[in-house]
PDB file of N, CA and C in Angstrom:
ATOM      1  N   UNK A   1      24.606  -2.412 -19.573  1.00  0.00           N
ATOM      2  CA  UNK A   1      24.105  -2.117 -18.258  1.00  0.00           C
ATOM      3  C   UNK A   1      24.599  -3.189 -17.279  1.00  0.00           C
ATOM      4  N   UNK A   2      24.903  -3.011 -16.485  1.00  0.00           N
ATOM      5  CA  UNK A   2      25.508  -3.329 -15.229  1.00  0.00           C
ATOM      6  C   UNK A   2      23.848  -4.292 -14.347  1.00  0.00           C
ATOM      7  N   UNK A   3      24.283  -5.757 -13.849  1.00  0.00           N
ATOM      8  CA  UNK A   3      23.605  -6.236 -13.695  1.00  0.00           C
ATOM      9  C   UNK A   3      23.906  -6.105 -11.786  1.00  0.00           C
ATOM     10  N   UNK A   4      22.349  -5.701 -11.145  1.00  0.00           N
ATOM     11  CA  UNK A   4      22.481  -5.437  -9.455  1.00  0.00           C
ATOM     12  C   UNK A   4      22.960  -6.141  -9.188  1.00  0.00           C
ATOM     13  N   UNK A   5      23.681  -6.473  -7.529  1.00  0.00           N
ATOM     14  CA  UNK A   5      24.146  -7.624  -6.868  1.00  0.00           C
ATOM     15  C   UNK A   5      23.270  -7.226  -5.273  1.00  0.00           C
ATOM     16  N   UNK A   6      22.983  -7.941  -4.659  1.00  0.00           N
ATOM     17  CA  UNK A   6      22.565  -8.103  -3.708  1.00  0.00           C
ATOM     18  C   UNK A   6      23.404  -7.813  -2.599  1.00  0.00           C
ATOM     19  N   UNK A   7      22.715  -6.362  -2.248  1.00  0.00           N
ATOM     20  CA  UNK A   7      23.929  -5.925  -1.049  1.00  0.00           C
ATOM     21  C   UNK A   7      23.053  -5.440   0.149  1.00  0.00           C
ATOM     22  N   UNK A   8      23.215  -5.316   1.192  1.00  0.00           N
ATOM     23  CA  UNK A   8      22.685  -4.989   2.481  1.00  0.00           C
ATOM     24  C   UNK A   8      22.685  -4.029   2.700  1.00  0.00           C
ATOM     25  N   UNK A   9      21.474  -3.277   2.633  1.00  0.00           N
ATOM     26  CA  UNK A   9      21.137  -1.949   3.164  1.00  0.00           C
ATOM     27  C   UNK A   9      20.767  -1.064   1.333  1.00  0.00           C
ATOM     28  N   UNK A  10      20.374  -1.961   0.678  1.00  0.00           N
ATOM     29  CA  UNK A  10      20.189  -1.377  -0.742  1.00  0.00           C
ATOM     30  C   UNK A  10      19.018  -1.525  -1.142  1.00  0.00           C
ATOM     31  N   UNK A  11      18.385  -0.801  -1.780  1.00  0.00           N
ATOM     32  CA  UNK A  11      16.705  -0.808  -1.900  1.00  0.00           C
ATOM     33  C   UNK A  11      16.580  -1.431  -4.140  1.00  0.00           C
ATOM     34  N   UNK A  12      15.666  -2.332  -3.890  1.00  0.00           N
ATOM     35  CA  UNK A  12      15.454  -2.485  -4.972  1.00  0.00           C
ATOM     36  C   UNK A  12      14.098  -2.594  -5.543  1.00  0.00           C
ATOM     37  N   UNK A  13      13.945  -2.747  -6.908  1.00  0.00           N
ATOM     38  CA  UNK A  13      12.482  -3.122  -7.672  1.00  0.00           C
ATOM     39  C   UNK A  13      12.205  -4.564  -8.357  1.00  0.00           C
ATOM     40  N   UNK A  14      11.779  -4.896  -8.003  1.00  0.00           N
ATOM     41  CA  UNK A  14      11.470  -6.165  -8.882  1.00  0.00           C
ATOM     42  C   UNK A  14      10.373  -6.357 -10.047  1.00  0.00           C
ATOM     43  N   UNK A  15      10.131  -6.755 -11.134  1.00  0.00           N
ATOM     44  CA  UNK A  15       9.570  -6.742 -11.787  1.00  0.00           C
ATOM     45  C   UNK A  15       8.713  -8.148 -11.725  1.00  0.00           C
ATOM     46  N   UNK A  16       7.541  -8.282 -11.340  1.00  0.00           N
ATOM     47  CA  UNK A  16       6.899  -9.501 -10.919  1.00  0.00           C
ATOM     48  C   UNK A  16       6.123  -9.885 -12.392  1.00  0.00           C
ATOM     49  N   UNK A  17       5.519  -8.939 -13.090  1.00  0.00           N
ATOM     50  CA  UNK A  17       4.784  -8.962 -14.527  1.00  0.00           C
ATOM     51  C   UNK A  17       4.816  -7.667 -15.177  1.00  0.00           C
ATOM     52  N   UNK A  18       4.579  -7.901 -16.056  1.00  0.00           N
ATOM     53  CA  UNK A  18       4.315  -6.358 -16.725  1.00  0.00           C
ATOM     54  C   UNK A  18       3.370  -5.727 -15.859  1.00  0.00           C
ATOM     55  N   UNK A  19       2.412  -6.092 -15.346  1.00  0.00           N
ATOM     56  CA  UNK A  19       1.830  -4.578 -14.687  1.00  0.00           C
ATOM     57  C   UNK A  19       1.774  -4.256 -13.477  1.00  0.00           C
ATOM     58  N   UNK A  20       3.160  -5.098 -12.904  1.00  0.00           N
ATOM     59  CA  UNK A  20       3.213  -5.499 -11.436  1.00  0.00           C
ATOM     60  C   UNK A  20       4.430  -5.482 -10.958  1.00  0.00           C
ATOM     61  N   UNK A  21       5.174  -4.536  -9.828  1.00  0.00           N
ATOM     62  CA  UNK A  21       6.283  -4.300  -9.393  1.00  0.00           C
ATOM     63  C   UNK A  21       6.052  -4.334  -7.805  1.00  0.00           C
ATOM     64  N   UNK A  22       7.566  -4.730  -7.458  1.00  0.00           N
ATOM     65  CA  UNK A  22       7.462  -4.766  -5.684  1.00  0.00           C
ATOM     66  C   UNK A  22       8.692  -4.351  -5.427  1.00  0.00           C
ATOM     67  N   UNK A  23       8.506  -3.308  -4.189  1.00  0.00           N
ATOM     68  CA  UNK A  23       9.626  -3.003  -4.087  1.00  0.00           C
ATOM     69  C   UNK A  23      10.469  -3.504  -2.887  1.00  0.00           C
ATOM     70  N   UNK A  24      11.870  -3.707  -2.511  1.00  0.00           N
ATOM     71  CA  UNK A  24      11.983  -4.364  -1.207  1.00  0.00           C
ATOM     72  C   UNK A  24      13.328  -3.860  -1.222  1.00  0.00           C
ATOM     73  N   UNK A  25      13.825  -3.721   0.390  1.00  0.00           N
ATOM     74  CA  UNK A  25      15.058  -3.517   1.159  1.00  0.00           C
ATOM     75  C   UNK A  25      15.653  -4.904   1.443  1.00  0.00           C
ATOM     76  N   UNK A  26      16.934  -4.688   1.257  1.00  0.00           N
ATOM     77  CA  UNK A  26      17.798  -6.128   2.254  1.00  0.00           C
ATOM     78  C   UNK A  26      18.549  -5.393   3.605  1.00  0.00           C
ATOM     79  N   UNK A  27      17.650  -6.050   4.403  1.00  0.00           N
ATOM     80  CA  UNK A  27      17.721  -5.896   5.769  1.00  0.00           C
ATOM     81  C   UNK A  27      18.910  -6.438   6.443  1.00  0.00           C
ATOM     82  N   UNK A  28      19.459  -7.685   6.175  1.00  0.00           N
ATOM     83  CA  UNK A  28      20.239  -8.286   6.529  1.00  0.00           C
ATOM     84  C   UNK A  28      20.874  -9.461   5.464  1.00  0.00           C
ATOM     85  N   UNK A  29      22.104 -10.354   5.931  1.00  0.00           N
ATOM     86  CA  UNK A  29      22.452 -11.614   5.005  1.00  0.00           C
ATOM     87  C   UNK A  29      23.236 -12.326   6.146  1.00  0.00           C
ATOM     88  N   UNK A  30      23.494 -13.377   5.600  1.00  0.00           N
ATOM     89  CA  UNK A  30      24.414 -14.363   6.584  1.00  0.00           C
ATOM     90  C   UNK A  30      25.537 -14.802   5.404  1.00  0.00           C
ATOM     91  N   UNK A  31      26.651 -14.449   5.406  1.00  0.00           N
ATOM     92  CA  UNK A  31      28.157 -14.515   5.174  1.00  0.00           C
ATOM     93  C   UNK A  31      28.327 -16.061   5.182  1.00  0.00           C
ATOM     94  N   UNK A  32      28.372 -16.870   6.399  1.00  0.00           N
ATOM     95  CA  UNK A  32      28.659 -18.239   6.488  1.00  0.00           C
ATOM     96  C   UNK A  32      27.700 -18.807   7.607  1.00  0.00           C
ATOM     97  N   UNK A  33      28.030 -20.344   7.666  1.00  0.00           N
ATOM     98  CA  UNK A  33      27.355 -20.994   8.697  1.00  0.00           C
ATOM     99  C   UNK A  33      26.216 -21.744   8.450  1.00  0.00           C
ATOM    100  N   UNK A  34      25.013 -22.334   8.532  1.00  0.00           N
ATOM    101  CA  UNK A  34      24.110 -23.255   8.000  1.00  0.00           C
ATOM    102  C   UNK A  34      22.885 -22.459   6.933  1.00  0.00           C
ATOM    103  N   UNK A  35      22.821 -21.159   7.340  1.00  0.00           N
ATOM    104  CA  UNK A  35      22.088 -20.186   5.976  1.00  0.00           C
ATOM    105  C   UNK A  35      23.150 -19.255   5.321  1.00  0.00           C
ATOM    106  N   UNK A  36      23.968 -19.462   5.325  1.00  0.00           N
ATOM    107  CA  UNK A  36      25.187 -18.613   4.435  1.00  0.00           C
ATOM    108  C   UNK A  36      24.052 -18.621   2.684  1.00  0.00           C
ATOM    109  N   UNK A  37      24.991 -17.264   2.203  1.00  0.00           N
ATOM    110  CA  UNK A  37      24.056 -16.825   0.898  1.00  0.00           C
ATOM    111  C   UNK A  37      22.402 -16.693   1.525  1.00  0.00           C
ATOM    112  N   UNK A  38      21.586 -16.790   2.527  1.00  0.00           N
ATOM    113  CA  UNK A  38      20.208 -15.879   2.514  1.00  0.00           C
ATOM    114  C   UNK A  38      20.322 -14.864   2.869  1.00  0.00           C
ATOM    115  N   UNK A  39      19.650 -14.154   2.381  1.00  0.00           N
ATOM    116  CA  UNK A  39      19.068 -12.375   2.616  1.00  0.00           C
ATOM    117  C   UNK A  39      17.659 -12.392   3.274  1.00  0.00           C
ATOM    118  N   UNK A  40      17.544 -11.477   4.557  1.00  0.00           N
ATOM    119  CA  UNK A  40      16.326 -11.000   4.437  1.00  0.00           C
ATOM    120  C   UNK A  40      15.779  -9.989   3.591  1.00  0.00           C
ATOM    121  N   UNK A  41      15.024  -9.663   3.171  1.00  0.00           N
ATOM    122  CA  UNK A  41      14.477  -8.539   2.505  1.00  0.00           C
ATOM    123  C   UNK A  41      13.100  -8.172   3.579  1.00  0.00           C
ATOM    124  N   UNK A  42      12.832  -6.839   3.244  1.00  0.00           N
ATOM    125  CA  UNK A  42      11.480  -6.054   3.739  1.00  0.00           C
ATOM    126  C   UNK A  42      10.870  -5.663   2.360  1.00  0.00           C
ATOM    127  N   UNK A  43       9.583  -6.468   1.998  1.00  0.00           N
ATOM    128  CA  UNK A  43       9.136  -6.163   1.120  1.00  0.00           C
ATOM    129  C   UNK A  43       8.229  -5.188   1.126  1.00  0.00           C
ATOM    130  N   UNK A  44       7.719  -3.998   0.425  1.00  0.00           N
ATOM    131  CA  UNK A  44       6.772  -3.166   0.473  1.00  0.00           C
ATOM    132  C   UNK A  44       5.243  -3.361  -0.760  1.00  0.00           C
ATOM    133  N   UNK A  45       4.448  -3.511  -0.220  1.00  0.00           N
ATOM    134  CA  UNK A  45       2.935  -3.995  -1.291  1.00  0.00           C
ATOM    135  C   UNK A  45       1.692  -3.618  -0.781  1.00  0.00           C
ATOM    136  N   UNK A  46       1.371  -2.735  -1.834  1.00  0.00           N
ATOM    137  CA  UNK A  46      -0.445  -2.602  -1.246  1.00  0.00           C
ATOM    138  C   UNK A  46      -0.862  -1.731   0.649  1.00  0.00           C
ATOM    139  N   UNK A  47       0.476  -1.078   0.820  1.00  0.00           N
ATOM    140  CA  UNK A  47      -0.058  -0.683   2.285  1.00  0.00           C
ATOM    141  C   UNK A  47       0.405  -1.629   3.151  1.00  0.00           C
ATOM    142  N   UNK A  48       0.729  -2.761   3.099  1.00  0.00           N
ATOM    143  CA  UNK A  48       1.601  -3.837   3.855  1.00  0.00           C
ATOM    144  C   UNK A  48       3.254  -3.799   3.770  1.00  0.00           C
ATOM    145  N   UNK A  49       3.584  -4.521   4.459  1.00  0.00           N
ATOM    146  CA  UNK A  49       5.080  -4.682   4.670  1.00  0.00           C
ATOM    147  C   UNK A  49       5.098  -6.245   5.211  1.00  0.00           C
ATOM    148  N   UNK A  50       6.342  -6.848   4.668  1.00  0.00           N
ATOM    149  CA  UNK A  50       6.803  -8.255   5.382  1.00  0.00           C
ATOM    150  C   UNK A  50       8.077  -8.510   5.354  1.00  0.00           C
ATOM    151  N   UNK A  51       9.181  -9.165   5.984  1.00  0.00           N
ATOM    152  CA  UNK A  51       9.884  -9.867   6.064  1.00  0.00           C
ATOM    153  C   UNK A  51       9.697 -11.663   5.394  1.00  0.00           C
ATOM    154  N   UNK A  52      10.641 -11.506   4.532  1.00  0.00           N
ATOM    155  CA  UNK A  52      10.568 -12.551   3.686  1.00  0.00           C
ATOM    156  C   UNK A  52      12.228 -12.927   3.286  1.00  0.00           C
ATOM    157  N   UNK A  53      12.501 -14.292   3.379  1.00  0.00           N
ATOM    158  CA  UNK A  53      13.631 -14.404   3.131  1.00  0.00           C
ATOM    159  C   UNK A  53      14.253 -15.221   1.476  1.00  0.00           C
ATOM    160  N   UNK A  54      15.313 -14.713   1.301  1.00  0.00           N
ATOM    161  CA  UNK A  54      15.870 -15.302  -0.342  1.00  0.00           C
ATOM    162  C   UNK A  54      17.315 -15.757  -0.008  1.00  0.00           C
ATOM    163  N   UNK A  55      17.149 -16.409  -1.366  1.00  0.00           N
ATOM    164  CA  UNK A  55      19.063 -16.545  -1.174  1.00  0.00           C
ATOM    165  C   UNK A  55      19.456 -16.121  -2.754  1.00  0.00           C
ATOM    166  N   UNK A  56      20.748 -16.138  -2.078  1.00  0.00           N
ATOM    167  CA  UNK A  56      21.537 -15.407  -3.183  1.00  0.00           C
ATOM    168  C   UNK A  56      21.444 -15.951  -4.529  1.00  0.00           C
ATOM    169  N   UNK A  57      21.207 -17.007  -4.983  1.00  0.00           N
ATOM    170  CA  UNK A  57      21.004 -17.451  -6.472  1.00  0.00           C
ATOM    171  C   UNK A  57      19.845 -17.161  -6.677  1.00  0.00           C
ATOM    172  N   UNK A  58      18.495 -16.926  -6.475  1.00  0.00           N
ATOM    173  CA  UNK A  58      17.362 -16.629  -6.851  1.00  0.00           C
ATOM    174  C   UNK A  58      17.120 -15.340  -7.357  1.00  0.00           C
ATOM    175  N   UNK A  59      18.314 -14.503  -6.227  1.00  0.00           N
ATOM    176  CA  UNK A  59      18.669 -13.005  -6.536  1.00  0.00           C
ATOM    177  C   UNK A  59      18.410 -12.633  -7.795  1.00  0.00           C
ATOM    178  N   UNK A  60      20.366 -13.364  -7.920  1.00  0.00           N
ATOM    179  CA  UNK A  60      21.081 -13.102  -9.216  1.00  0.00           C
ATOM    180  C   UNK A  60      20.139 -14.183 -10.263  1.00  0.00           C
ATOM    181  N   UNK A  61      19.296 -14.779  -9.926  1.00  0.00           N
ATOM    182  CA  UNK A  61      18.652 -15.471 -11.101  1.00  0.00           C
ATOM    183  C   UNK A  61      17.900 -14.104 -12.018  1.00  0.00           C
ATOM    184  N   UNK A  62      17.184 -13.415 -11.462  1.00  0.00           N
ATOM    185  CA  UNK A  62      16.449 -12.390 -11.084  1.00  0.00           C
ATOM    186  C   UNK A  62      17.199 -10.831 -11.682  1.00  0.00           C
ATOM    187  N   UNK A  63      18.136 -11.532 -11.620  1.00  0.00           N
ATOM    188  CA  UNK A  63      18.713  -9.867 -12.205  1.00  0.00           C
ATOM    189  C   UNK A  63      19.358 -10.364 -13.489  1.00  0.00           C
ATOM    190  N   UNK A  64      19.763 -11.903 -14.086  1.00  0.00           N
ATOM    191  CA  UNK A  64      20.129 -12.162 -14.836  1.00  0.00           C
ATOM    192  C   UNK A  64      18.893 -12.158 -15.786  1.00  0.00           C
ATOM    193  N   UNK A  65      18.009 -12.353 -15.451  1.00  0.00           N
ATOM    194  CA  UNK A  65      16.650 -11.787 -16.558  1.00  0.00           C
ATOM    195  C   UNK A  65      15.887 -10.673 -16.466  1.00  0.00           C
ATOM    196  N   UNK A  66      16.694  -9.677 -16.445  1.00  0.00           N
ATOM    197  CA  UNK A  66      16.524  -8.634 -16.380  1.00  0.00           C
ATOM    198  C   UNK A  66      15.285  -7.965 -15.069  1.00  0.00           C
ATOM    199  N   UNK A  67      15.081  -8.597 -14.175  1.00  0.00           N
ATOM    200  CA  UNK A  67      13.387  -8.207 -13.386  1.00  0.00           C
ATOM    201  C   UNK A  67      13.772  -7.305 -12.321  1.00  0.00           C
ATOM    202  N   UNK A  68      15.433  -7.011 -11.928  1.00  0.00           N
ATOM    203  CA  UNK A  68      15.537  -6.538 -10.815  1.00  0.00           C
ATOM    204  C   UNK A  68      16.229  -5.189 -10.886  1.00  0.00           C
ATOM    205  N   UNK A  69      16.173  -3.623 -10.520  1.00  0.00           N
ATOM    206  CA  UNK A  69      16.943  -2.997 -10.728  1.00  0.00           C
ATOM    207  C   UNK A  69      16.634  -1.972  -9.012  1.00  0.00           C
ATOM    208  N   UNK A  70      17.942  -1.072  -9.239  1.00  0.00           N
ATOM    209  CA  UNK A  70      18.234  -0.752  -7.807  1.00  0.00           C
ATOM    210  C   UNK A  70      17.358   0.555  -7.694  1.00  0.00           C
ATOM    211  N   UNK A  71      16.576   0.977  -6.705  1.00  0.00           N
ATOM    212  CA  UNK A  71      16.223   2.368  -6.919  1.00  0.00           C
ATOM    213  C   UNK A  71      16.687   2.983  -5.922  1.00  0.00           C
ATOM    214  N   UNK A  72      16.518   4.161  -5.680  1.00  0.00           N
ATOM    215  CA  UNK A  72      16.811   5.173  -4.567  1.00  0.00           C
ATOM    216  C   UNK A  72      15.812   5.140  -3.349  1.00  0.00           C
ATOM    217  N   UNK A  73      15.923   5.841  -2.179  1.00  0.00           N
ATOM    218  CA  UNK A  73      15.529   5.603  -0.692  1.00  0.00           C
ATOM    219  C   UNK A  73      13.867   6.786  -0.918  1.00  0.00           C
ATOM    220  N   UNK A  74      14.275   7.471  -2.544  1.00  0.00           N
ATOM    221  CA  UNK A  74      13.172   8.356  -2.222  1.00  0.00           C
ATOM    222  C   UNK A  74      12.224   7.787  -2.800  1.00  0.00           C
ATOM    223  N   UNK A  75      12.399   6.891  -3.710  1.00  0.00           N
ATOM    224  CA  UNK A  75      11.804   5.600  -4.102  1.00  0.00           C
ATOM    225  C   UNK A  75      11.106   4.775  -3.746  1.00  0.00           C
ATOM    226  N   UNK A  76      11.585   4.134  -2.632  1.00  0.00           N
ATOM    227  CA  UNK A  76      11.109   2.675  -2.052  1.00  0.00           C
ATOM    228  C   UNK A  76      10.419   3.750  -0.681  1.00  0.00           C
ATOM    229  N   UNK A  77      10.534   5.007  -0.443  1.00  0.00           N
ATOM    230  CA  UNK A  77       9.457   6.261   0.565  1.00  0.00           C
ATOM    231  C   UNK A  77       8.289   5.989  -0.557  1.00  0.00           C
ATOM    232  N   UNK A  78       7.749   5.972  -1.398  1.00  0.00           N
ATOM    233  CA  UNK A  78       6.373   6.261  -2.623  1.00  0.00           C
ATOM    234  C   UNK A  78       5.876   4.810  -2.393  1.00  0.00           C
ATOM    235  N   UNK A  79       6.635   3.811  -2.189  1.00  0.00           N
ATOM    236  CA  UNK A  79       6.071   2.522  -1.768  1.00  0.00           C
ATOM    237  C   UNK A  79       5.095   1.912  -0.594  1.00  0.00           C
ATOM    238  N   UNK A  80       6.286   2.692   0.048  1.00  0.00           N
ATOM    239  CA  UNK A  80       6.006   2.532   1.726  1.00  0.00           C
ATOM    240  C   UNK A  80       4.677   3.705   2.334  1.00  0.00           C
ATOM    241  N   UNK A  81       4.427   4.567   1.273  1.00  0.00           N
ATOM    242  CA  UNK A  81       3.510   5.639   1.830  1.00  0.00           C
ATOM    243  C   UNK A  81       2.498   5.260   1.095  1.00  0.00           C
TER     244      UNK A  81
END
């Protein structure tokens, strides 16, 4: 299996614990300049929404132990509703 990469405008799942998932969009990233490698993400939880920011090694930390996989837009809609 093919491990996600962190791309803009891609909806994913995270696996926080076994009985606990969050789902979040990357809204944006910065390429270069003094935050080069952060992402925003829009996280979806509980009827809330936030803007929260990551960077790119925490990502891929994250997908290198398996917690992160990509879902579809009709997906991260069951979150958000």
């Amino acid at each position: 299996m093919l491990k996600p990469k962190i791309k803009v405008g891609n909806y994913y799942e995270l696996k926080w614990s076994k009985e606990r998932k969050i789902a979040f969009a990357v809204l944006y990233g910065f390429e270069s300049g003094k935050n080069r490698d952060v992402y925003s993400l829009m996280i979806y939880t509980d009827g809330k929404n936030f803007e929260f920011p990551i960077c790119k090694h925490q990502f891929k930390k994250w997908a290198d132990e398996g917690r992160i996989k990509e879902i579809t837009s009709i997906e991260i809609l069951a979150y958000a509703v």
